[in-house]
N, C-alpha and C. Protein backbone atom coordinates (compact mmCIF):
# COMPACT_ATOMS: atom_id res chain seq x y z
N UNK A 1 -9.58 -8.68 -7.66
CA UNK A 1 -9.43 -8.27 -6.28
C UNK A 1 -8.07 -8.74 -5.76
N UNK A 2 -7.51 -8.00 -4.90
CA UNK A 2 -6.23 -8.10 -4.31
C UNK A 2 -6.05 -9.36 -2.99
N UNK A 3 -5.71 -10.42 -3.25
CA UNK A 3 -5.71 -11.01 -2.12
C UNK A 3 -4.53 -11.45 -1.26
N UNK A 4 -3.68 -10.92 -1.69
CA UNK A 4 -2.26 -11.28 -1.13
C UNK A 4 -2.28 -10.03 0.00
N UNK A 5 -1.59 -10.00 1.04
CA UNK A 5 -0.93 -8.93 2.30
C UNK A 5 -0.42 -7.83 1.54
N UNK A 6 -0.68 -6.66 1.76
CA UNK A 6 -0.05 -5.58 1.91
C UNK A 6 1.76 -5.82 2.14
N UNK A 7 2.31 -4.55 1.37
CA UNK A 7 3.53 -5.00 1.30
C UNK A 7 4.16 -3.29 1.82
N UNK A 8 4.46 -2.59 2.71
CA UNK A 8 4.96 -1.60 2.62
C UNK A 8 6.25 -1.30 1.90
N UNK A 9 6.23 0.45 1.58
CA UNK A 9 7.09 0.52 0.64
C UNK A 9 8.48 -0.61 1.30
N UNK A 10 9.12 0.17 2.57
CA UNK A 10 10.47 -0.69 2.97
C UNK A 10 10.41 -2.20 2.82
N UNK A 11 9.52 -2.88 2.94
CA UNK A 11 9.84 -4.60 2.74
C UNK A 11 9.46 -5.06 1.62
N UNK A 12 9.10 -3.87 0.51
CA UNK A 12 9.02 -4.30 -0.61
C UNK A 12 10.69 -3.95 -1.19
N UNK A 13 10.97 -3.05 -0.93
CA UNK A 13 13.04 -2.96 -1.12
C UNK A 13 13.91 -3.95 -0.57
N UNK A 14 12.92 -4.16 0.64
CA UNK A 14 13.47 -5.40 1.42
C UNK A 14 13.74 -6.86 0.63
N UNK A 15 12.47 -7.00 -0.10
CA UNK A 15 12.30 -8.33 -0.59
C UNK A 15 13.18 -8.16 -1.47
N UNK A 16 13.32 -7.06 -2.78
CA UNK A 16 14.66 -6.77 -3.72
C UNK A 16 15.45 -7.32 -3.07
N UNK A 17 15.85 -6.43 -2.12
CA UNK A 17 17.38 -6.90 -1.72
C UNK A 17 17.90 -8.04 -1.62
N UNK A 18 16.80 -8.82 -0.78
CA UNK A 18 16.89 -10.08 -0.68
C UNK A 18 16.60 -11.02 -1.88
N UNK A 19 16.13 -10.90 -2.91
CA UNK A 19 16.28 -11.46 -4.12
C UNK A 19 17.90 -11.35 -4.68
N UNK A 20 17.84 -10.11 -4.86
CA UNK A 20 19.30 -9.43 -5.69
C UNK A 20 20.94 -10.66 -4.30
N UNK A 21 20.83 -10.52 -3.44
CA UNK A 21 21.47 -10.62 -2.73
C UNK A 21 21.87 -12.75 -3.05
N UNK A 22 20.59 -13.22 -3.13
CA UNK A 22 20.83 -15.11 -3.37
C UNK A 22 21.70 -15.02 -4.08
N UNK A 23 22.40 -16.53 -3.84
CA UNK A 23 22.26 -17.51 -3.25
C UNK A 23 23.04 -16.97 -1.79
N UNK A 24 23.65 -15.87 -1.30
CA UNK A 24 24.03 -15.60 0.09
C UNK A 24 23.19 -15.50 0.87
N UNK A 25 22.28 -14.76 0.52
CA UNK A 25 21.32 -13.85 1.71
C UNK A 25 21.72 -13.05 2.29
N UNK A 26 20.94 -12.79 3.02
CA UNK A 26 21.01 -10.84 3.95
C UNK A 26 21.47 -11.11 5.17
N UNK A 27 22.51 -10.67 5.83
CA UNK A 27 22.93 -11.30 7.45
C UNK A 27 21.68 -10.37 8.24
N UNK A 28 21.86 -11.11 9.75
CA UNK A 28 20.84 -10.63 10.68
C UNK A 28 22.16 -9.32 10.96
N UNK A 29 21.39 -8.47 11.27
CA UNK A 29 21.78 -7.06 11.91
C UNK A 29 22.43 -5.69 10.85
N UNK A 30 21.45 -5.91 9.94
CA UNK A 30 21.14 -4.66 9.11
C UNK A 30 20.22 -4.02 9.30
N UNK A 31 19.81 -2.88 8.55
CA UNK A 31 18.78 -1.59 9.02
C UNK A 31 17.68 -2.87 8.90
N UNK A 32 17.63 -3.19 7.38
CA UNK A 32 16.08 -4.10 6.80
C UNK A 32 15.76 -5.32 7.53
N UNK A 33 15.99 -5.50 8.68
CA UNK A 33 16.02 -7.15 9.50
C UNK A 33 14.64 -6.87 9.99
N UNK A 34 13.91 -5.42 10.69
CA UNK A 34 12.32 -5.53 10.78
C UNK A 34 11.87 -5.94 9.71
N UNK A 35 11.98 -5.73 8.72
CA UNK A 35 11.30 -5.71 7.23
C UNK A 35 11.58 -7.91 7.13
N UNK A 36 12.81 -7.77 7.11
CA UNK A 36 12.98 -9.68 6.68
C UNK A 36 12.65 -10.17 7.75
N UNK A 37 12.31 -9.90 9.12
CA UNK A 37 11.39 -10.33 9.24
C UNK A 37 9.84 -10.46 9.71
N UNK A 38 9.76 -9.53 8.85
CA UNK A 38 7.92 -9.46 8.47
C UNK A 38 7.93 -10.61 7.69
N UNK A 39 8.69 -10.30 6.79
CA UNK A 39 8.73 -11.06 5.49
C UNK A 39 8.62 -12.43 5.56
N UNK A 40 9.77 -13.07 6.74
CA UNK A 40 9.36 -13.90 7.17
C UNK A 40 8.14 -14.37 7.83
N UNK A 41 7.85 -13.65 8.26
CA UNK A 41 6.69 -14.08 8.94
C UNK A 41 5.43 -14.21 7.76
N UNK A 42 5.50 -13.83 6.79
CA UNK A 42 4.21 -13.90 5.58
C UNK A 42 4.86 -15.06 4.91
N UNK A 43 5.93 -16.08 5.02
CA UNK A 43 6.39 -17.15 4.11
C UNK A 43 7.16 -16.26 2.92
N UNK A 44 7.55 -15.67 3.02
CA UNK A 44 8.32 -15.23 1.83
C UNK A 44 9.65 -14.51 1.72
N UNK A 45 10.19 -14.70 2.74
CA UNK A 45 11.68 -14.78 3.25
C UNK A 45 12.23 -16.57 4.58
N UNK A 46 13.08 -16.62 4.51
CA UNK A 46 13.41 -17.74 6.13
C UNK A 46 14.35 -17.55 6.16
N UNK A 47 14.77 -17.69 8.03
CA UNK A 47 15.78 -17.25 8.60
C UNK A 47 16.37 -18.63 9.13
N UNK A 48 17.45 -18.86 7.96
CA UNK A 48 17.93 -19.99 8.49
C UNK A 48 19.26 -20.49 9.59
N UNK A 49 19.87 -21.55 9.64
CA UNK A 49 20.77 -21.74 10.84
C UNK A 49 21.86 -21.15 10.31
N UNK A 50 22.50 -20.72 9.25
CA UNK A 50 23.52 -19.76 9.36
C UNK A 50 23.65 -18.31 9.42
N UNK A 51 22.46 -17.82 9.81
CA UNK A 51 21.29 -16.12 10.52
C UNK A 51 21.74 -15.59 9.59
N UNK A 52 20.93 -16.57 8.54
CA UNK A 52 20.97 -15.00 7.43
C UNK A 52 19.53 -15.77 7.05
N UNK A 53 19.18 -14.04 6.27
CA UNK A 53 17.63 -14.68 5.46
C UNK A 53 17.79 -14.86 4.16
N UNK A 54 16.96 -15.73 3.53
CA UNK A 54 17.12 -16.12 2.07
C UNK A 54 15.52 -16.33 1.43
N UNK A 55 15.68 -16.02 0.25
CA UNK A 55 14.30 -15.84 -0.08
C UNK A 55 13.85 -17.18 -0.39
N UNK A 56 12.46 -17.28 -0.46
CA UNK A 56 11.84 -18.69 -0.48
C UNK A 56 11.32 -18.19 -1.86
N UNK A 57 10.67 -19.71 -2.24
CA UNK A 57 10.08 -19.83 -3.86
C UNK A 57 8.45 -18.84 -3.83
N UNK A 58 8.07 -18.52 -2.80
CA UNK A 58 6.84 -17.65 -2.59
C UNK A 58 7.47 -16.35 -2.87
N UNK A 59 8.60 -15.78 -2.20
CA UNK A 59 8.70 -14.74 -1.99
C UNK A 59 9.51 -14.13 -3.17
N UNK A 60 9.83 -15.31 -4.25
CA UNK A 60 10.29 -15.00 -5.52
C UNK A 60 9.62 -14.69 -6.04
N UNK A 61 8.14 -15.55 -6.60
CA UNK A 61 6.99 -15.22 -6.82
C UNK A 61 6.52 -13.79 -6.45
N UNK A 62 6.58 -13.30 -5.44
CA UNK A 62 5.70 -12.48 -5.15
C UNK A 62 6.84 -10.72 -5.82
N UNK A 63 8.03 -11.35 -6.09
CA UNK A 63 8.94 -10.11 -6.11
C UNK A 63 8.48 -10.23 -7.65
N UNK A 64 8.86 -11.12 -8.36
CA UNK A 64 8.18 -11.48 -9.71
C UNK A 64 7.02 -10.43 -10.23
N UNK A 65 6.11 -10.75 -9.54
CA UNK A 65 4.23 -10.32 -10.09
C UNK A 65 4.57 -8.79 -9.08
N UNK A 66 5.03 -8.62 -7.78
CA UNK A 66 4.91 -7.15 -7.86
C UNK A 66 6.06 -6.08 -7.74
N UNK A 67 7.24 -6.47 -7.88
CA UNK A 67 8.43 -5.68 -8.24
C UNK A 67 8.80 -5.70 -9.41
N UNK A 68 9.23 -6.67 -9.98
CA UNK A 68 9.59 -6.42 -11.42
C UNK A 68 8.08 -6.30 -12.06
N UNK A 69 6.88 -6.33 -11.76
CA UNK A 69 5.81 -6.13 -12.67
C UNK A 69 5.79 -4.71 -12.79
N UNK A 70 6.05 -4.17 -11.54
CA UNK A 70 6.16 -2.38 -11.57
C UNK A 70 6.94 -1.72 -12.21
N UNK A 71 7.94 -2.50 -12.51
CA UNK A 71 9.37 -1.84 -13.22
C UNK A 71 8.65 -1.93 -14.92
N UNK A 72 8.26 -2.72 -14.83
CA UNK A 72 7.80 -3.11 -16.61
C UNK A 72 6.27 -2.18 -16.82
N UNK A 73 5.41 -1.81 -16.21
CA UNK A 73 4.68 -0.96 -16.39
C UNK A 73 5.41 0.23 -16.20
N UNK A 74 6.15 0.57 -15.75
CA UNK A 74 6.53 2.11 -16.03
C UNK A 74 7.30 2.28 -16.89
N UNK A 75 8.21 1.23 -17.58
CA UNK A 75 8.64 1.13 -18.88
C UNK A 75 8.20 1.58 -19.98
């Protein structure tokens, strides 16, 4: 059974980005800033004091088991 939050398609590109993007992070005032912060708000992005978001060790995890898990099943 599924117990983690729902991830819509955009903050699941979101979370990419924000993976692909560390150790910088994503500045505040791009299209995806609703999305980072949802993200934030589920623990798996933070918006820290230099306003950018950066991914947390959850939200690695979670890009882990369901972004790259998707890429490797359609492989």
């Amino acid at each position: 059974m599924w117990k983690e939050p729902y991830l819509e398609t955009c903050c699941r590109s979101a979370l990419h980005r924000l993976c692909l993007s560390e150790p910088s992070g994503r500045p505040e005032g791009l299209r995806d800033e609703p999305c980072l912060r949802r993200l934030t708000g589920m623990k798996l992005a933070e918006h820290r004091d230099d306003h950018r978001f950066h991914v947390t060790s959850e939200g690695i995890e979670r890009h882990r088991s369901e972004i790259l898990g998707m890429a490797r099943r359609r492989a």
